[in-house]
C-alpha atoms as a PDB file:
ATOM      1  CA  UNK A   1      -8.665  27.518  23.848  1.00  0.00           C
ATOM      2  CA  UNK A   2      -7.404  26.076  20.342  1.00  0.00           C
ATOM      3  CA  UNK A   3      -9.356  24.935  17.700  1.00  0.00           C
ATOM      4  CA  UNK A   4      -9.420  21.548  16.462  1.00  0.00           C
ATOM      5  CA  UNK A   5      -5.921  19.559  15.278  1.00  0.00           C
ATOM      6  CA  UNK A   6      -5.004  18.649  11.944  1.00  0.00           C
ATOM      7  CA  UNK A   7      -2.902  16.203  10.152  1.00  0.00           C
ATOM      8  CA  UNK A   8       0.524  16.446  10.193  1.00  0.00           C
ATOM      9  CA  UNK A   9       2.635  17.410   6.648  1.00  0.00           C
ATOM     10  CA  UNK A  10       4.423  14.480   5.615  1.00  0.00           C
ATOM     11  CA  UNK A  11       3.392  11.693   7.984  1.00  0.00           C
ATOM     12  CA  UNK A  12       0.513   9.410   6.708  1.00  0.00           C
ATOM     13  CA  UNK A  13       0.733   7.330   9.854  1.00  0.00           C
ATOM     14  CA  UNK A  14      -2.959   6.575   9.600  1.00  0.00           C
ATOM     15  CA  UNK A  15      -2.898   5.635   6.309  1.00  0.00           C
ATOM     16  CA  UNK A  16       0.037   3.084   7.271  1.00  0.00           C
ATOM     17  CA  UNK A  17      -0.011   1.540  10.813  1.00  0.00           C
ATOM     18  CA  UNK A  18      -3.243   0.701  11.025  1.00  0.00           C
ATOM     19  CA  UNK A  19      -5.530  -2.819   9.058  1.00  0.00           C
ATOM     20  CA  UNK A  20      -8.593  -1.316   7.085  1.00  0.00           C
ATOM     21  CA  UNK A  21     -11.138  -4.526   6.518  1.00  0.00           C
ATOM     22  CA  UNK A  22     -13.306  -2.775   3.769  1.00  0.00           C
ATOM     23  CA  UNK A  23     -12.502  -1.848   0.232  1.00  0.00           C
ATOM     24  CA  UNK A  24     -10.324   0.513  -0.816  1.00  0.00           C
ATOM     25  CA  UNK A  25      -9.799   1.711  -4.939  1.00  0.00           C
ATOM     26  CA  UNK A  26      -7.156  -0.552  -5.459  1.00  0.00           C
ATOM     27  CA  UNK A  27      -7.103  -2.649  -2.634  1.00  0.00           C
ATOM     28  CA  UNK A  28     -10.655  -4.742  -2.560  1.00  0.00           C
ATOM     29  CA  UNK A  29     -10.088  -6.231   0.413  1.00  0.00           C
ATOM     30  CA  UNK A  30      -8.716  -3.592   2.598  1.00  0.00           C
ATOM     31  CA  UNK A  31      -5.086  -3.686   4.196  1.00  0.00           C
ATOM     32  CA  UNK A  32      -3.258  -5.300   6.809  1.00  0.00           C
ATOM     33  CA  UNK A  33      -1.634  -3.071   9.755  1.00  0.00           C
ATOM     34  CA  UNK A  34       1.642  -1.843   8.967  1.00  0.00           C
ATOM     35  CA  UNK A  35       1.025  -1.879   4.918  1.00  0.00           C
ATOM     36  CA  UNK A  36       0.811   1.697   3.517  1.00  0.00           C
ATOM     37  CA  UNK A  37      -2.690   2.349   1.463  1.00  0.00           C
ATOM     38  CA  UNK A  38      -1.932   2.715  -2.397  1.00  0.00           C
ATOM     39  CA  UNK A  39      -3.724   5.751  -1.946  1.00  0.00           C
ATOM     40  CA  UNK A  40      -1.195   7.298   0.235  1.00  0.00           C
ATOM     41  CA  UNK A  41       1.013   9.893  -2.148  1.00  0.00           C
ATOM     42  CA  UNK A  42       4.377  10.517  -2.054  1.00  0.00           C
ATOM     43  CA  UNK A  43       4.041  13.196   0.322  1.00  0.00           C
ATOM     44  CA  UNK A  44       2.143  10.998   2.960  1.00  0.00           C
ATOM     45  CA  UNK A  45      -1.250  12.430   2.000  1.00  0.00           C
ATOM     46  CA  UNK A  46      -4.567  10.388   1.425  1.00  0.00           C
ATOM     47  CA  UNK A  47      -5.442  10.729  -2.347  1.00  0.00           C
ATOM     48  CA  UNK A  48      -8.995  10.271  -1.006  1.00  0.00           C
ATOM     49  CA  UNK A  49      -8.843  12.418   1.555  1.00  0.00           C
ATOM     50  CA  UNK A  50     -12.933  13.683   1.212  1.00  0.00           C
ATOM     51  CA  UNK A  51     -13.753  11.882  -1.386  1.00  0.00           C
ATOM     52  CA  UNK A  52     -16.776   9.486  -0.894  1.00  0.00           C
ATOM     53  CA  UNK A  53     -14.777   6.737  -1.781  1.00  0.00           C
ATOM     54  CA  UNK A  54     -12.700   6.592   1.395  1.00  0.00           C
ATOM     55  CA  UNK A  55     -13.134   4.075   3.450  1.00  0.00           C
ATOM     56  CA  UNK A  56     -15.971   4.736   6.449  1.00  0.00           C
ATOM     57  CA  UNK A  57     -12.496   3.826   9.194  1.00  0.00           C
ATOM     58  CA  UNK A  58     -10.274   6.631   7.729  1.00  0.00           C
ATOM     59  CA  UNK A  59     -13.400   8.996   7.979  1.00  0.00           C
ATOM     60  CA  UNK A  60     -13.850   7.881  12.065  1.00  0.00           C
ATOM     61  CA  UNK A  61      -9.895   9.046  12.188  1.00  0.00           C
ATOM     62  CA  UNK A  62      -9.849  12.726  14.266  1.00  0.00           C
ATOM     63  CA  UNK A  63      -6.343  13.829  14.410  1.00  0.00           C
ATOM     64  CA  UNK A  64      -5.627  14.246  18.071  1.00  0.00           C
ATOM     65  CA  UNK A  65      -2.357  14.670  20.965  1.00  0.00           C
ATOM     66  CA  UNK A  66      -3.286  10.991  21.745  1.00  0.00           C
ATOM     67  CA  UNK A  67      -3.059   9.569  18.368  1.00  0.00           C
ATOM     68  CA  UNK A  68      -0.813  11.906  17.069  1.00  0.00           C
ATOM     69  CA  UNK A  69       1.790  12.566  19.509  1.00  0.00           C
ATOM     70  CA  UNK A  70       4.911  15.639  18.814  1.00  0.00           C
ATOM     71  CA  UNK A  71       5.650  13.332  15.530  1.00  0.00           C
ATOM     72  CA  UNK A  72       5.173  10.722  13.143  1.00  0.00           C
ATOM     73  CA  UNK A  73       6.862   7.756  14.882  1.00  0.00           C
ATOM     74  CA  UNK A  74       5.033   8.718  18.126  1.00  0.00           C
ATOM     75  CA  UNK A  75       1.844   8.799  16.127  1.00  0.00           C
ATOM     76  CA  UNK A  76       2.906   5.459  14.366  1.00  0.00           C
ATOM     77  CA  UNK A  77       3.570   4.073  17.623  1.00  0.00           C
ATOM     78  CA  UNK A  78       0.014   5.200  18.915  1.00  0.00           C
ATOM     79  CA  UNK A  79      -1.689   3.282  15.904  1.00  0.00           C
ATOM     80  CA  UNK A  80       0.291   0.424  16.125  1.00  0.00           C
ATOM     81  CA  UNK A  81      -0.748  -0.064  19.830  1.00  0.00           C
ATOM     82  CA  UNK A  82      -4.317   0.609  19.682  1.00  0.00           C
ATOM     83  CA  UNK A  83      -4.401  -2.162  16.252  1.00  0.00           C
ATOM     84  CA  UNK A  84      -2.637  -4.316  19.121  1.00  0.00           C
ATOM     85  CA  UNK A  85      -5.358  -3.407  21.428  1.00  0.00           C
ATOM     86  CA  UNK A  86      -8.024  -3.878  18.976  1.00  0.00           C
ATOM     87  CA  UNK A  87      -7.376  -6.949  17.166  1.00  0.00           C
ATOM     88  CA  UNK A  88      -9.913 -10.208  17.202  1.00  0.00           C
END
């Protein structure tokens, strides 16, 4: 049996496909789907990654084969269809 997953190197797909309604540092109002976070780096990692700071949705995220896929378009493909699924 193997342990929990975890992110990906160099994707950030979380941090980019999906809309985030609440506050983040430097974005007050959130982001739309499809609009990377300012805090994403340059190497597709969350500058806020445990940090209290960051947003209560991108602590819910769980890195799994479902959401993740074998790589970062299939796991940018993943978000983008459960925002579709999801949306008002």
């Amino acid at each position: 049996m193997s342990g929990p997953m975890h992110c990906r190197e160099g994707c950030g797909a979380c941090c980019i496909a999906p809309s985030i309604t609440s506050p983040i540092p430097g974005m007050p109002h959130g982001k739309p789907a499809g609009i990377p976070c300012v805090q994403l780096d340059d190497a597709y990692r969350c500058r806020l990654f445990g940090r209290p700071e960051r947003p209560a949705f991108c602590r819910s995220l769980r890195p799994s084969p479902e959401m993740c896929g074998r790589d970062r378009r299939q796991a940018s493909d993943a978000l983008a269809a459960l925002e579709r699924a999801t949306k008002p």
